[in-house]
Protein backbone atom coordinates (compact mmCIF):
# COMPACT_ATOMS: atom_id res chain seq x y z
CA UNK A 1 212.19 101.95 139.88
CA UNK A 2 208.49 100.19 139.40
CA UNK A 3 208.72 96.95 141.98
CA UNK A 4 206.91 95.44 139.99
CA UNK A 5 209.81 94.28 137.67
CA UNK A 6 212.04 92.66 141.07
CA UNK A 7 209.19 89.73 140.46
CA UNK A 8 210.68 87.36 138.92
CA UNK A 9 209.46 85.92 135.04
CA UNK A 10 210.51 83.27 132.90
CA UNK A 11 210.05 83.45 128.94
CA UNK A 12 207.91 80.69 127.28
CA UNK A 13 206.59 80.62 123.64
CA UNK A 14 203.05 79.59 123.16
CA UNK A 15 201.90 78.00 120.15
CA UNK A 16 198.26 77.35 118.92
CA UNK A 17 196.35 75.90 115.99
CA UNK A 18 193.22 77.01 114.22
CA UNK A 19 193.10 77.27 110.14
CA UNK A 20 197.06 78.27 110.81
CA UNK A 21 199.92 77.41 112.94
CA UNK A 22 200.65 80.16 115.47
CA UNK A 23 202.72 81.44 118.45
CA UNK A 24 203.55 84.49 120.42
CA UNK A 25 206.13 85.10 123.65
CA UNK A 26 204.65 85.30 127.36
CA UNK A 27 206.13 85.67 130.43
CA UNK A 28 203.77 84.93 132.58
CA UNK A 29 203.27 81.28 133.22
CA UNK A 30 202.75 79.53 136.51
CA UNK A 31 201.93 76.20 137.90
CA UNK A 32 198.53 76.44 140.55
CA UNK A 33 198.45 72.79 141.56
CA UNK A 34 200.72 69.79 141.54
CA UNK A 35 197.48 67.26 141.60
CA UNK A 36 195.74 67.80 139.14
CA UNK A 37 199.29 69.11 137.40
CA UNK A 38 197.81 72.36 136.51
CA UNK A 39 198.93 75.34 135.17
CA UNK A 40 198.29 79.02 134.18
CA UNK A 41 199.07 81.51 131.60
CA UNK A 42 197.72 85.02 131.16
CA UNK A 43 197.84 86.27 127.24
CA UNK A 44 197.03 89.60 125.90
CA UNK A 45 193.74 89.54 124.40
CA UNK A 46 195.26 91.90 121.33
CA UNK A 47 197.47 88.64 120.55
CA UNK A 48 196.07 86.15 117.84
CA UNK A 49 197.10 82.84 119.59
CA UNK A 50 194.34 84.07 122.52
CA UNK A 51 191.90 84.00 119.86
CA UNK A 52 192.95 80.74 118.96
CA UNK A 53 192.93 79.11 122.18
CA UNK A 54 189.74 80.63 122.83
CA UNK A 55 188.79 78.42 120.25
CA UNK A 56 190.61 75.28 120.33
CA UNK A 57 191.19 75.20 124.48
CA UNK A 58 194.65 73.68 124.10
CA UNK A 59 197.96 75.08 123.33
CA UNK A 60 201.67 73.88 123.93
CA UNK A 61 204.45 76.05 125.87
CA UNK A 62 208.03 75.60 125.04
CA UNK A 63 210.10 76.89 127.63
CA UNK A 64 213.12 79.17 126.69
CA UNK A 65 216.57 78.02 127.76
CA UNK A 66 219.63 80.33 127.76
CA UNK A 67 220.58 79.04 124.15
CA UNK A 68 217.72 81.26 123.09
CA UNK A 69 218.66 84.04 120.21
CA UNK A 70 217.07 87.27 119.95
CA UNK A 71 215.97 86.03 116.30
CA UNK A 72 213.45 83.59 118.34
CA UNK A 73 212.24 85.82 120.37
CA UNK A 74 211.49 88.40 117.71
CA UNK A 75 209.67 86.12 115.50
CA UNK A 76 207.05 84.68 118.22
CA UNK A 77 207.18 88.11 119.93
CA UNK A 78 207.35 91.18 117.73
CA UNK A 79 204.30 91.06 115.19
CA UNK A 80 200.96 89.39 115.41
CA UNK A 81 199.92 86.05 113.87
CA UNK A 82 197.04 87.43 112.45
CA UNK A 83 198.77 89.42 109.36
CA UNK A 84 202.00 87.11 109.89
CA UNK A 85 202.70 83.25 108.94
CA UNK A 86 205.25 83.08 111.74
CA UNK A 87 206.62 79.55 110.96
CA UNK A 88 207.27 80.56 107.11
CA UNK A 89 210.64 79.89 106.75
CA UNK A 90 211.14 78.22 110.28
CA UNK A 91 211.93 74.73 110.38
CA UNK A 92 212.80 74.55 114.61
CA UNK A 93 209.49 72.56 115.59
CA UNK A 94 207.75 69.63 115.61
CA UNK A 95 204.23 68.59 116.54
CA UNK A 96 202.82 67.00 119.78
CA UNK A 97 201.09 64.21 120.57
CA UNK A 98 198.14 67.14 120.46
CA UNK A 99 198.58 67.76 116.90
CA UNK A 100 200.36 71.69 117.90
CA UNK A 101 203.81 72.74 116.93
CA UNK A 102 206.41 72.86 120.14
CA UNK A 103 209.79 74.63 119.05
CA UNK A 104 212.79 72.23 119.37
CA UNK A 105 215.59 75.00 119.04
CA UNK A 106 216.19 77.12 122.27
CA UNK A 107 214.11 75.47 124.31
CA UNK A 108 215.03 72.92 127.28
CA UNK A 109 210.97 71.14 127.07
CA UNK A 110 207.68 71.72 126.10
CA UNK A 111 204.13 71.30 127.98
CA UNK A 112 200.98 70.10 126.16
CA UNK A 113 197.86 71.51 128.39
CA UNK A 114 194.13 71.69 127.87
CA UNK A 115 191.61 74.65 129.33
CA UNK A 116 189.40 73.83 131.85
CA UNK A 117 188.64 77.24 132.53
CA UNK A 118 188.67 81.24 130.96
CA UNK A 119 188.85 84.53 132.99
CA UNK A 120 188.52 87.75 131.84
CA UNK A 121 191.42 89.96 133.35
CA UNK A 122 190.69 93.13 131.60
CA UNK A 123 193.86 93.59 128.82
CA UNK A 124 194.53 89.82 129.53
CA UNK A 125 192.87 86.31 129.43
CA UNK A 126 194.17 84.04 132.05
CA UNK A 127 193.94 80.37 131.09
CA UNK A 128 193.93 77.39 133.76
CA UNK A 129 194.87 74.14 132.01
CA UNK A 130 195.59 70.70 133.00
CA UNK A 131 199.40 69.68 131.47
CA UNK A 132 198.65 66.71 129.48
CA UNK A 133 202.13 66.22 128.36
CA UNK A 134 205.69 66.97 129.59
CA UNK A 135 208.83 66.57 127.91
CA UNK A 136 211.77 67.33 128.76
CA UNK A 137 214.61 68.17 125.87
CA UNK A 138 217.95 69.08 127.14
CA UNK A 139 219.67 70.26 130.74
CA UNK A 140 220.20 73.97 129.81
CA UNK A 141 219.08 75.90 132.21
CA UNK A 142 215.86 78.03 131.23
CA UNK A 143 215.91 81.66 130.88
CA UNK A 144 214.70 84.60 133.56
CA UNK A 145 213.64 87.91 131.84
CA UNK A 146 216.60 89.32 134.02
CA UNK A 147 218.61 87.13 131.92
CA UNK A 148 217.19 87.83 128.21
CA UNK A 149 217.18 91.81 129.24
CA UNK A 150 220.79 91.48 130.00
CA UNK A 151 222.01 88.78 127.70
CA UNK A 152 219.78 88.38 124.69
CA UNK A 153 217.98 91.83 124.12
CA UNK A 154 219.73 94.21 121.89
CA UNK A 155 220.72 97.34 123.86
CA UNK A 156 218.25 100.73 122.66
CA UNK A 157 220.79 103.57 121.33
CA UNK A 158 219.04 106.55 121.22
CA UNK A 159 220.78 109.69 120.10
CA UNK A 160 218.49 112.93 121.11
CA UNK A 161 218.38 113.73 124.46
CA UNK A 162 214.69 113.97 125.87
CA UNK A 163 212.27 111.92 128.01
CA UNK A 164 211.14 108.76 126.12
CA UNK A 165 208.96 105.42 127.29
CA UNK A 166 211.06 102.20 126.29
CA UNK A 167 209.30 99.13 126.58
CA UNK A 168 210.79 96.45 128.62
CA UNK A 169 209.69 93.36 126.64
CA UNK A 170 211.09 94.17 123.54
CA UNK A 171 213.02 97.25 123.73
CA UNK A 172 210.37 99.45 121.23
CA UNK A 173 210.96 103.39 122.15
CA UNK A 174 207.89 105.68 122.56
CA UNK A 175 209.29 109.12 122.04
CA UNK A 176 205.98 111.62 123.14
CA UNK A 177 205.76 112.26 126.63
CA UNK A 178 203.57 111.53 128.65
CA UNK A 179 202.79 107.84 127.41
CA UNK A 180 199.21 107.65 127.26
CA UNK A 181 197.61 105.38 130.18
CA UNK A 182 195.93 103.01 127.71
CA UNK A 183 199.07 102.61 125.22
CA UNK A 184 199.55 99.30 123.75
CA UNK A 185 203.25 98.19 122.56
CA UNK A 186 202.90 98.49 118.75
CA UNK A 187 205.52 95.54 118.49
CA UNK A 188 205.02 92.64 121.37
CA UNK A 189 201.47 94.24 122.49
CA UNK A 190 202.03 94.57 125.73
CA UNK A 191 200.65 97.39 128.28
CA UNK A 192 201.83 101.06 129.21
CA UNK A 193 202.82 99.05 132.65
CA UNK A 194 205.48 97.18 130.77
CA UNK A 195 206.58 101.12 129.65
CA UNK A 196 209.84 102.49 131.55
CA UNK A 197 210.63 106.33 131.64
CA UNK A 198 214.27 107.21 130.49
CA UNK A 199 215.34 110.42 130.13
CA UNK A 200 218.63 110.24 127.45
C-alpha cells in the first residue's frame, strides 16, 4: 500500500476566466495562514485553468460536499478545458463578486482568492493566494477523497486477469505493465504517483 494515500484530501473544483469560463477538480488545497487568510493550491501544469490563472492571478474554489454526483466530478475532472466548453449545458453556477463562476450544486461554499505568489513544483504549480471572499452555502458536510472513492466513484470491472495500473482519481485503467515513470492520466491528468498496481 503507497502511504502516501493515508494523507488525508478533500475535493474542490477550481474555476478560472480568460477568453472562456473554465474549471478542473483538485485535491490539494490548504490554508498556510489565518492572518493574512491565505491559502494554497497546487494544479497540474497539463490542466488549462493553470494557464489561466497564470494569467488572470485569481480563481474561485467551490468546495465539494457529500451531495456531490459523479456527473460533477467528471465534467470539471475528466477532459481538459482547452478542447472542452465545460459549462455548455451546465446551468449549477453563478458568478462572484470577482466576476468567476463558483458552482452552486454540490458544493457547501466557495472561496474567491487572488495570487500573490507562483512556484514551480515540477508537474505542478503551487499557487499562494489571499481569500478575498468566503461564503458559506449549506451545512453538508464536505467530502474526503476516502469518501468520493468509496461513495461517489464508479467501481472499475475489469474482466481479463493480468497486472494493470488504475488511477486513483478517476478510476482510468492502464493495461501495459510496467507504467512508464513519466505517465500522465489521459483523463484527469494526473501523475504515475496517483497510479495503483492491481493484479485482476
Amino acid at each position: 500500500m503507497n502511504v502516501m494515500f493515508n494523507i488525508s484530501y478533500g475535493l474542490y473544483i477550481l474555476t478560472a476566466k480568460t477568453d472562456k469560463l473554465n474549471g478542473c477538480v483538485i485535491n490539494a488545497l490548504s490554508q498556510v495562514t489565518s492572518s493574512p487568510n491565505r491559502i494554497m493550491v497546487a494544479v497540474n501544469k497539463n490542466n488549462f485553468t493553470a494557464k489561466q490563472i497564470l494569467k488572470t492571478k485569481k480563481f474561485n474554489v467551490s468546495i465539494l460536499n457529500e451531495d456531490t454526483t459523479f456527473d460533477l466530478i467528471k465534467r470539471f475532472g475528466f477532459a481538459s478545458g482547452e478542447n472542452t466548453d465545460k459549462f455548455e449545458d451546465f446551468s449549477d453556477y453563478k458568478f462572484a463578486e470577482n466576476g468567476l463562476p463558483y458552482i452552486t450544486k454540490g458544493v457547501n461554499s466557495y472561496l474567491s482568492a487572488e495570487v500573490v505568489d507562483v512556484r514551480d513544483l515540477g508537474t505542478h504549480y503551487e499557487f499562494l493566494a489571499d481569500v478575498t471572499v468566503e461564503v458559506a452555502l449549506n451545512d453538508t458536510p464536505s467530502i474526503t477523497y476516502s469518501y468520493y472513492q468509496e461513495n461517489i466513484k464508479p467501481k472499475t470491472t475489469i474482466t481479463n486477469k493480468k497486472v494493470v495500473y488504475i488511477c486513483s482519481i478517476c478510476g482510468y485503467v492502464y493495461e501495459n505493465d510496467p507504467l512508464p515513470e513519466d505517465f500522465i492520466c489521459p483523463l484527469c491528468h494526473h501523475d504515475a504517483s496517483f497510479f495503483v498496481k492491481s493484479e485482476i
